[in-house]
Structures are given as C-alpha cells and as structure tokens.
N, C-alpha and C. Protein backbone atom coordinates (compact mmCIF):
# COMPACT_ATOMS: atom_id res chain seq x y z
N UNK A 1 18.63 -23.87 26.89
CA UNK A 1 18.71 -22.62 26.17
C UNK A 1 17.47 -21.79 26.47
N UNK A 2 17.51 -20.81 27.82
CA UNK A 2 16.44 -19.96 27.38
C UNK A 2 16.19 -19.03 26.42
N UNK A 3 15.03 -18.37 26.10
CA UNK A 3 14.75 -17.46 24.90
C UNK A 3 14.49 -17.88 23.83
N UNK A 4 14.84 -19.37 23.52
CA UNK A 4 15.03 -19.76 22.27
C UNK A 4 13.55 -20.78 22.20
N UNK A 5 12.84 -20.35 21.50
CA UNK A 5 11.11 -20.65 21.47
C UNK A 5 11.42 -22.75 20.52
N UNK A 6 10.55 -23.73 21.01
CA UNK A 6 10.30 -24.55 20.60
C UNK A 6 9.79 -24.42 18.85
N UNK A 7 10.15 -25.18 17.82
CA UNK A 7 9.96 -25.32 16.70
C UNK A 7 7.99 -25.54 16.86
N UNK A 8 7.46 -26.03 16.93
CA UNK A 8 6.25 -26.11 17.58
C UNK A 8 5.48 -24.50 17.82
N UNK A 9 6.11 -23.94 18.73
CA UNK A 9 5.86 -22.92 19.07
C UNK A 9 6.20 -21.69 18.01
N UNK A 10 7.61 -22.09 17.60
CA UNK A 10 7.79 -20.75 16.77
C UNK A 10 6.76 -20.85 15.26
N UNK A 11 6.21 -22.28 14.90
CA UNK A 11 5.58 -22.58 14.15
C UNK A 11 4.10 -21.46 14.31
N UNK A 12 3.48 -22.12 15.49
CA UNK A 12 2.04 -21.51 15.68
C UNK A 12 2.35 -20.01 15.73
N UNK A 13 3.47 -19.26 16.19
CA UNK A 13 3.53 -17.75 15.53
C UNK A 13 3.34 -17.42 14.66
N UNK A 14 4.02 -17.97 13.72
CA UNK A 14 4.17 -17.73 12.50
C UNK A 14 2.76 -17.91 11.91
N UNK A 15 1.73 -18.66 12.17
CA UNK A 15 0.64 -18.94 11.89
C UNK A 15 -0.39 -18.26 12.30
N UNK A 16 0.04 -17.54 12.94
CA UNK A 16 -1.03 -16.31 13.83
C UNK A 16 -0.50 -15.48 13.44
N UNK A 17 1.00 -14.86 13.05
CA UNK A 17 1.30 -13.71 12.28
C UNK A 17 -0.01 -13.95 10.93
N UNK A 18 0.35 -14.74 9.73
CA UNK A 18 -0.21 -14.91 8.95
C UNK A 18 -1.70 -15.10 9.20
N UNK A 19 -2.48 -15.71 10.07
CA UNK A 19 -4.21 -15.61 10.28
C UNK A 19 -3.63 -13.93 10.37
N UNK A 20 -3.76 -13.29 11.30
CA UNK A 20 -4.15 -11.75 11.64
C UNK A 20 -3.85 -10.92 10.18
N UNK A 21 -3.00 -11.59 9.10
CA UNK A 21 -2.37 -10.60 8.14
C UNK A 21 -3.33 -10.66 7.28
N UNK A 22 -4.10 -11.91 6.75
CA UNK A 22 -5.15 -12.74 6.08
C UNK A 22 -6.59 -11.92 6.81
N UNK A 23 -6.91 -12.06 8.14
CA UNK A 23 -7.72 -11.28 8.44
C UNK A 23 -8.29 -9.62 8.29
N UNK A 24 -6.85 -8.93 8.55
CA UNK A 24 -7.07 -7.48 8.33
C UNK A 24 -6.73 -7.40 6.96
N UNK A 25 -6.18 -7.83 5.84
CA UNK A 25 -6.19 -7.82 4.51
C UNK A 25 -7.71 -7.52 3.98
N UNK A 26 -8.54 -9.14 4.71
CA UNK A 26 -9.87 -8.96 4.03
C UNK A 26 -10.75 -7.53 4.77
N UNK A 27 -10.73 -7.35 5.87
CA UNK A 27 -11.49 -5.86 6.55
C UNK A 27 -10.59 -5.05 5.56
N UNK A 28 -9.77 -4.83 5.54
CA UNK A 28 -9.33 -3.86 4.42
C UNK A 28 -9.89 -3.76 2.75
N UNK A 29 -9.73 -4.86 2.33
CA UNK A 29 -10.41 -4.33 1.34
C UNK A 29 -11.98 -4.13 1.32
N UNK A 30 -12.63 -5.31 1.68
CA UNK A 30 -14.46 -4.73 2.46
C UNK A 30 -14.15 -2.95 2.18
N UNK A 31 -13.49 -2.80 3.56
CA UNK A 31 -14.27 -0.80 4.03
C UNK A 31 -13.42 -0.26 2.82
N UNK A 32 -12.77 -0.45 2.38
CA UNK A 32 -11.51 0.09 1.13
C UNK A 32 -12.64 0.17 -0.24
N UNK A 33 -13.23 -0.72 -0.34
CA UNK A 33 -14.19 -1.29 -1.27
C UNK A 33 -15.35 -0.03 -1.56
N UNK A 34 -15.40 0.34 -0.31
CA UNK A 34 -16.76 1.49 -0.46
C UNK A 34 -16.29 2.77 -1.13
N UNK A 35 -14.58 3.02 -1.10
CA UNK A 35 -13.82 3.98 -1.99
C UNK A 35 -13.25 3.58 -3.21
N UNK A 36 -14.21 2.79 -3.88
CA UNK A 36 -13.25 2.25 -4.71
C UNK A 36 -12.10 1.72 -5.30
N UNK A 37 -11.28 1.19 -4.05
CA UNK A 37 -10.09 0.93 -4.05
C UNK A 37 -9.76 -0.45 -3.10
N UNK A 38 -8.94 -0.96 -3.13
CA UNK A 38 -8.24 -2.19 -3.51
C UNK A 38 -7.25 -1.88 -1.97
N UNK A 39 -6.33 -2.82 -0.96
CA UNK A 39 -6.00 -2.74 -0.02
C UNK A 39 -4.73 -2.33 -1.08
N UNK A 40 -4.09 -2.75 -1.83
CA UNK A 40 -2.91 -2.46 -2.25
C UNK A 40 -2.73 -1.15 -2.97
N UNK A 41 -3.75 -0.85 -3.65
CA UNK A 41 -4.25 0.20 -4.00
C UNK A 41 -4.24 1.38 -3.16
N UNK A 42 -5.01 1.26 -2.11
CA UNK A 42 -4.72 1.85 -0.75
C UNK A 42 -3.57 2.53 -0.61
N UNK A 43 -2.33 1.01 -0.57
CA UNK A 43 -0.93 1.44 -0.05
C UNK A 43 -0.60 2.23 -0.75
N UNK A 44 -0.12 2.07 -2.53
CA UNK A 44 -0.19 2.86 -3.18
C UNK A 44 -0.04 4.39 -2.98
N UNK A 45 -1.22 4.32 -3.14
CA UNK A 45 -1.55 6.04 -2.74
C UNK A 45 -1.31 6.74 -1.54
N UNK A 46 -1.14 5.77 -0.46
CA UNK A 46 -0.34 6.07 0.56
C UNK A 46 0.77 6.51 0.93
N UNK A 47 1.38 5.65 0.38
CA UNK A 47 3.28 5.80 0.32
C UNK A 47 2.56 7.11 -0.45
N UNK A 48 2.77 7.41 -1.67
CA UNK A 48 2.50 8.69 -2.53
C UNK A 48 2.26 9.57 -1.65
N UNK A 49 0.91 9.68 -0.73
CA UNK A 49 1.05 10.94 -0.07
C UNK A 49 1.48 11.20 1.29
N UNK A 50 1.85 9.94 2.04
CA UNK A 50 2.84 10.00 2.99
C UNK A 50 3.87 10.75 2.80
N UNK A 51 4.76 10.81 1.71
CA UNK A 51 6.23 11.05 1.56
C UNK A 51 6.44 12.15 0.16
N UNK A 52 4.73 12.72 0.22
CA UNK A 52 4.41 13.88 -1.06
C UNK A 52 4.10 15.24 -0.17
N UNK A 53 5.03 16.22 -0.31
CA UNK A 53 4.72 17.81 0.17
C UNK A 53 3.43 18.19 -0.38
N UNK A 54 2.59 19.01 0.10
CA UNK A 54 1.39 19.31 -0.02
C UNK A 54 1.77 19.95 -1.93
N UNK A 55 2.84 20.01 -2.68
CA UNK A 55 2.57 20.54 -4.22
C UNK A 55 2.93 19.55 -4.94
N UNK A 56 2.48 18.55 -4.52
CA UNK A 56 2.09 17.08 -4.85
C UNK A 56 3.95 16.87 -5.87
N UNK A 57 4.70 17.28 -5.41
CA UNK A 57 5.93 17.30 -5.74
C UNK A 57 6.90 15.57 -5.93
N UNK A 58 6.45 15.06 -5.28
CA UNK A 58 7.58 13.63 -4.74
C UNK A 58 7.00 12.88 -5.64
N UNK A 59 7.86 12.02 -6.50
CA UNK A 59 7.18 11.01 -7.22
C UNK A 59 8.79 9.69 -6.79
N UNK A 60 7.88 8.74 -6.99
CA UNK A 60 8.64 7.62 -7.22
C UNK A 60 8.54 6.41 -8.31
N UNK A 61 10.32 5.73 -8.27
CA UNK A 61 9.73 5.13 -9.48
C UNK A 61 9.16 3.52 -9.45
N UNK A 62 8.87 2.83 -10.20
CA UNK A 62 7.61 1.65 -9.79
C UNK A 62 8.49 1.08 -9.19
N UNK A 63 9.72 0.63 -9.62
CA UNK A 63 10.98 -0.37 -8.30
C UNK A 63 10.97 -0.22 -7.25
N UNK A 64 11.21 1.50 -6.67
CA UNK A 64 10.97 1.91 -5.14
C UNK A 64 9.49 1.67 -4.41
N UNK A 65 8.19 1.84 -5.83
CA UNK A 65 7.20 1.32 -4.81
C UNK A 65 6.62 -0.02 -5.09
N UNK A 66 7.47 -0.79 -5.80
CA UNK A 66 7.28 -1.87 -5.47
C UNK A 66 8.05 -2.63 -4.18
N UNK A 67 9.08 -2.05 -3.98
CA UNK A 67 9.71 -2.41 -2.85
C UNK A 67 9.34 -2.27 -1.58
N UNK A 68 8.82 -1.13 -1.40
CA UNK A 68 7.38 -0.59 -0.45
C UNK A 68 6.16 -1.61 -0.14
N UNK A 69 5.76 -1.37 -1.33
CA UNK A 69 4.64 -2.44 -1.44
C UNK A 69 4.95 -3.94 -1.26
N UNK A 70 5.42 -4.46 -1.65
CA UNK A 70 6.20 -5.66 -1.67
C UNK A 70 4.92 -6.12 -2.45
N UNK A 71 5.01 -5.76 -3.86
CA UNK A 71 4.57 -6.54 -5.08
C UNK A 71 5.64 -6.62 -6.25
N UNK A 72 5.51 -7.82 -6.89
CA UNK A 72 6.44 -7.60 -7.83
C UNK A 72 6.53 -6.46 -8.62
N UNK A 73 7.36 -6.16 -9.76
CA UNK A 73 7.45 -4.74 -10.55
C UNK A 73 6.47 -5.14 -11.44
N UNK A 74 5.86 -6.87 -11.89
CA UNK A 74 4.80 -6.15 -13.01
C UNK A 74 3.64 -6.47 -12.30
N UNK A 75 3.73 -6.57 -11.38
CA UNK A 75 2.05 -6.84 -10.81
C UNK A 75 1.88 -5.28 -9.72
N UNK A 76 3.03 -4.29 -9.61
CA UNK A 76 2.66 -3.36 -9.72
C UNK A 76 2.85 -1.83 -10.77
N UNK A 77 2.97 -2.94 -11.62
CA UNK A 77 2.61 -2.00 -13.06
C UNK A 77 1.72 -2.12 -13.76
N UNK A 78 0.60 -3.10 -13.29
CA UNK A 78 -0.21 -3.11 -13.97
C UNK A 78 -1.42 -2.38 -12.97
N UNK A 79 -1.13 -2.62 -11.60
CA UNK A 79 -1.75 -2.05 -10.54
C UNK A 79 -1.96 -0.49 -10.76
N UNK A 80 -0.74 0.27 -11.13
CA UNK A 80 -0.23 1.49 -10.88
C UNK A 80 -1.44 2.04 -12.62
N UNK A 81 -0.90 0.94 -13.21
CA UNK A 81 -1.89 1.33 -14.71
C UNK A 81 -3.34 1.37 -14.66
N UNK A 82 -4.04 0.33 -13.51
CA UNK A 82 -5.23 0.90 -13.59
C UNK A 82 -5.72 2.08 -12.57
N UNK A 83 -4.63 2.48 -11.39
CA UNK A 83 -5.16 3.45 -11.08
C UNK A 83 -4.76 5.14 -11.82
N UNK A 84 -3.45 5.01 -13.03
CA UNK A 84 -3.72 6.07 -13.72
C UNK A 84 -5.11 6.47 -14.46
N UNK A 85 -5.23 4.93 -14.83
CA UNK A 85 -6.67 4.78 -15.78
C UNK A 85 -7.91 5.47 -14.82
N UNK A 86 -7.83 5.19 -13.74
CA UNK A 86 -8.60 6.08 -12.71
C UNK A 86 -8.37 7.55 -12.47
N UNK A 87 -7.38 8.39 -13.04
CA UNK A 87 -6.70 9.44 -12.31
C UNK A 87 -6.72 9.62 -11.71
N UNK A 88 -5.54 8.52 -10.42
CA UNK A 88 -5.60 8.51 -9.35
C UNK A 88 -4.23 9.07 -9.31
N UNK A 89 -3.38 8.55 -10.27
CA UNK A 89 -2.19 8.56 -10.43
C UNK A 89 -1.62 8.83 -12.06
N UNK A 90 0.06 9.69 -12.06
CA UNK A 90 0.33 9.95 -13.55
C UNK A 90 1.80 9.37 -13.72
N UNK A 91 2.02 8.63 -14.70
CA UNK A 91 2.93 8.00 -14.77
C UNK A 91 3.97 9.04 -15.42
N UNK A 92 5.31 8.73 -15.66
CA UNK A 92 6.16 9.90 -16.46
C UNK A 92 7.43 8.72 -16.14
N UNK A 93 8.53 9.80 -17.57
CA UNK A 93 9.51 8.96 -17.71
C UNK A 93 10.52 9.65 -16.49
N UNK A 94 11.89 8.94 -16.11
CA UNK A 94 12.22 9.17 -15.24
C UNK A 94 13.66 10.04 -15.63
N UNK A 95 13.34 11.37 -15.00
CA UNK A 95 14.81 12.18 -15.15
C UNK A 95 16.14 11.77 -15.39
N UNK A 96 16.42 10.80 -14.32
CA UNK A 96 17.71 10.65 -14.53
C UNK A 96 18.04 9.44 -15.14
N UNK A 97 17.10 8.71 -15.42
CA UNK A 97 17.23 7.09 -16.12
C UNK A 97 15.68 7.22 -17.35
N UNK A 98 15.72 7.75 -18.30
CA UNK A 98 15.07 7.94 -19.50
C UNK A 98 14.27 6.60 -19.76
N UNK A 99 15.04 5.25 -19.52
CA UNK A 99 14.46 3.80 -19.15
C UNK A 99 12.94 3.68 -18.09
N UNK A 100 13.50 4.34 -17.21
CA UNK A 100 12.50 4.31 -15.98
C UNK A 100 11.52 5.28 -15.98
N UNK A 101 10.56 4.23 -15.19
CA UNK A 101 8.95 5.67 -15.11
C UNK A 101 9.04 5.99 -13.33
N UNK A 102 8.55 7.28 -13.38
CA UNK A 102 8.32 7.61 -11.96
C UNK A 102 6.53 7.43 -11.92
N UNK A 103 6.18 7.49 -10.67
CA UNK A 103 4.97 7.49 -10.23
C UNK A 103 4.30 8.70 -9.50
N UNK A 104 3.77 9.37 -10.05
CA UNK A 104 3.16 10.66 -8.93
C UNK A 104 1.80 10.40 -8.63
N UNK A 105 0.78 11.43 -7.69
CA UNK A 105 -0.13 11.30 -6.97
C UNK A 105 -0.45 12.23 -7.69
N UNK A 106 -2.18 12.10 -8.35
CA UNK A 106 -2.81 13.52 -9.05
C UNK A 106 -3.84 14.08 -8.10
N UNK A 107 -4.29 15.40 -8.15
CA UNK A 107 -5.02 15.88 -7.14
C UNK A 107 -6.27 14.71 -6.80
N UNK A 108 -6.67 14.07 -7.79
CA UNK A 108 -7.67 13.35 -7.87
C UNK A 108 -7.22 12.27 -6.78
N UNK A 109 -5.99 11.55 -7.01
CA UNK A 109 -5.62 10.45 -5.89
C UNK A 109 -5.19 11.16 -4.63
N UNK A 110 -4.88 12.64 -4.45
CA UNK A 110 -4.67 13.18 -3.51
C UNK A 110 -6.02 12.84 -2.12
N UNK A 111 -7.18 12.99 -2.88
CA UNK A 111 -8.96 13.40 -2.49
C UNK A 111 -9.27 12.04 -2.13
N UNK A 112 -8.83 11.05 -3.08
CA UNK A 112 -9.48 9.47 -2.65
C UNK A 112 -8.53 8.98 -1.56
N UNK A 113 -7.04 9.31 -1.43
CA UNK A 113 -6.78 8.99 -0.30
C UNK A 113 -6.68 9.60 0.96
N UNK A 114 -7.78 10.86 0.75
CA UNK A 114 -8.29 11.60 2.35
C UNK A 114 -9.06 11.18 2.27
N UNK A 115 -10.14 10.85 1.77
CA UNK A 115 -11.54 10.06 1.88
C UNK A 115 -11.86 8.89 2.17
N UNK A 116 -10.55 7.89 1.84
CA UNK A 116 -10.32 6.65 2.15
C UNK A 116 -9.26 6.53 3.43
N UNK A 117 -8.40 7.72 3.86
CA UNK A 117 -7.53 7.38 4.99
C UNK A 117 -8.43 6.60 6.30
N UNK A 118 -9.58 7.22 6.64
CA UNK A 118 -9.83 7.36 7.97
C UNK A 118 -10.34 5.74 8.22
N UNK A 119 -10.99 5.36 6.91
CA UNK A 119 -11.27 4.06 7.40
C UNK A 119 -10.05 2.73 7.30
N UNK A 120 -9.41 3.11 6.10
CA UNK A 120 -8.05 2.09 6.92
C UNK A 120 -7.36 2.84 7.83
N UNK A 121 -7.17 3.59 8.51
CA UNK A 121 -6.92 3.72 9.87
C UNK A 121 -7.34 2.96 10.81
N UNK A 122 -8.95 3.02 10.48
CA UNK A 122 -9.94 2.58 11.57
C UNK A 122 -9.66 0.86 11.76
N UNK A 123 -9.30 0.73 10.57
CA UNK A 123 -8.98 -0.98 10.28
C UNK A 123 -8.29 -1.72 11.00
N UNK A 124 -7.02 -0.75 10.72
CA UNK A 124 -5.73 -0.98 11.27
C UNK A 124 -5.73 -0.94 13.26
N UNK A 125 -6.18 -0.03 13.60
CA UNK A 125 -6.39 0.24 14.71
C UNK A 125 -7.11 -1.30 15.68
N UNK A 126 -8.25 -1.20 14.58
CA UNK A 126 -9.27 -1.97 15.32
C UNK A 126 -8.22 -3.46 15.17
N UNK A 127 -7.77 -4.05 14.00
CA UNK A 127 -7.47 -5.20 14.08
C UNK A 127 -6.12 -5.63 14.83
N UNK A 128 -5.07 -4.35 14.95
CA UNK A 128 -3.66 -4.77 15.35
C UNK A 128 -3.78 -4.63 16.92
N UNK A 129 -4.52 -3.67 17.52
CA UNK A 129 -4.39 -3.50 19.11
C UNK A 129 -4.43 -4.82 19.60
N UNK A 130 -3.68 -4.36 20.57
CA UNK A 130 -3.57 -5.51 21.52
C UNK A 130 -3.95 -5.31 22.62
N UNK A 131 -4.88 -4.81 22.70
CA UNK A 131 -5.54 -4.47 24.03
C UNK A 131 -6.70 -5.62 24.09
C-alpha cells in the first residue's frame, strides 16, 4: 500500500504536530504577555476584529466563538468575562435568542489588538515557516 504512512510514523507526526503547537503556544503568550493578554485572549479579539467592519458592528455569540476558539462555552465565558472586566470587550443579550449573549469588540479591544497584532504575527511567522 503506498501513501499509507507506518503506525510508527504516523505516530511521530502527530507528536511533532503537538511539540510545534506546545512550542508556539508558549512564544505566544511570552510576547502576548508584554500586551497584557493571554494567547487565547489574543484569538479572541482576533476573530472579533478579523470579521468586525471598521463601526465595530459584528458581534458574535460565545457558542460561535467558542467554536472558533476551540474552548469550551464556560471556559470561554469566563475568558470573555475577564476581558469585558478589561474593556476589551461588551457582552449583550442576543437579538434573536433573548437566552443568548453576543460578544462585541470595544474601541478599547479594538487598540490592544493593533498593538498586539504585529507581534503574534511575528510569532506565527517565525515559528510555522518552513523554510
């Protein structure tokens, strides 16, 4: 069977996926650290202004960015709670489901994640190339 990688082999991938994920996790939070913020934290505010028109318009609700994030819903509700507590972020109930909260980006988390983009960029760059 060619193509089809030895158990052995597909093992040590998988183990070098995970070292490199473990590695740039920790450089991430380090340079993340000097903005006061957290690698997940980071994402956070990311997704937010990735997929936010400059009138800080797009909100989502904690399910969708937990699904993003790939944290559970209360370990990113408690996440999402301390960066309101920061006004980084404003929580609100959700239009069409009165149950649900949406998540928006406040000018304040707008500023920490231009101030913080360039160095997880730099992170990312430096640790994923494969050059």
């Amino acid at each position: 069977m060619t193509g089809v990688k030895s158990d052995h082999a597909l093992v040590e991938e998988w183990r070098e996926v995970l070292a490199l994920h473990a590695r740039t996790a920790c450089e991430l939070d380090r340079e993340l650290h000097q903005h006061g913020l957290g690698a997940s934290d980071f994402e956070v505010l990311d997704i937010l202004a990735e997929d936010s028109p400059d009138d800080g318009g797009c909100t989502f609700r904690v399910q969708e960015l937990a699904d993003r994030v790939h944290l559970s819903q209360s370990a990113l509700s408690r996440l999402v709670g301390r960066l309101e507590k920061d006004g980084l972020v404003s929580r609100g109930i959700c239009a069409e489901d009165r149950r649900g909260v949406r998540v928006s980006l406040t000018d304040a988390g707008r500023e920490r994640h231009a101030e913080a983009r360039p160095a997880q960029r730099a992170v990312l760059q430096r640790m994923l190339s494969r050059d």
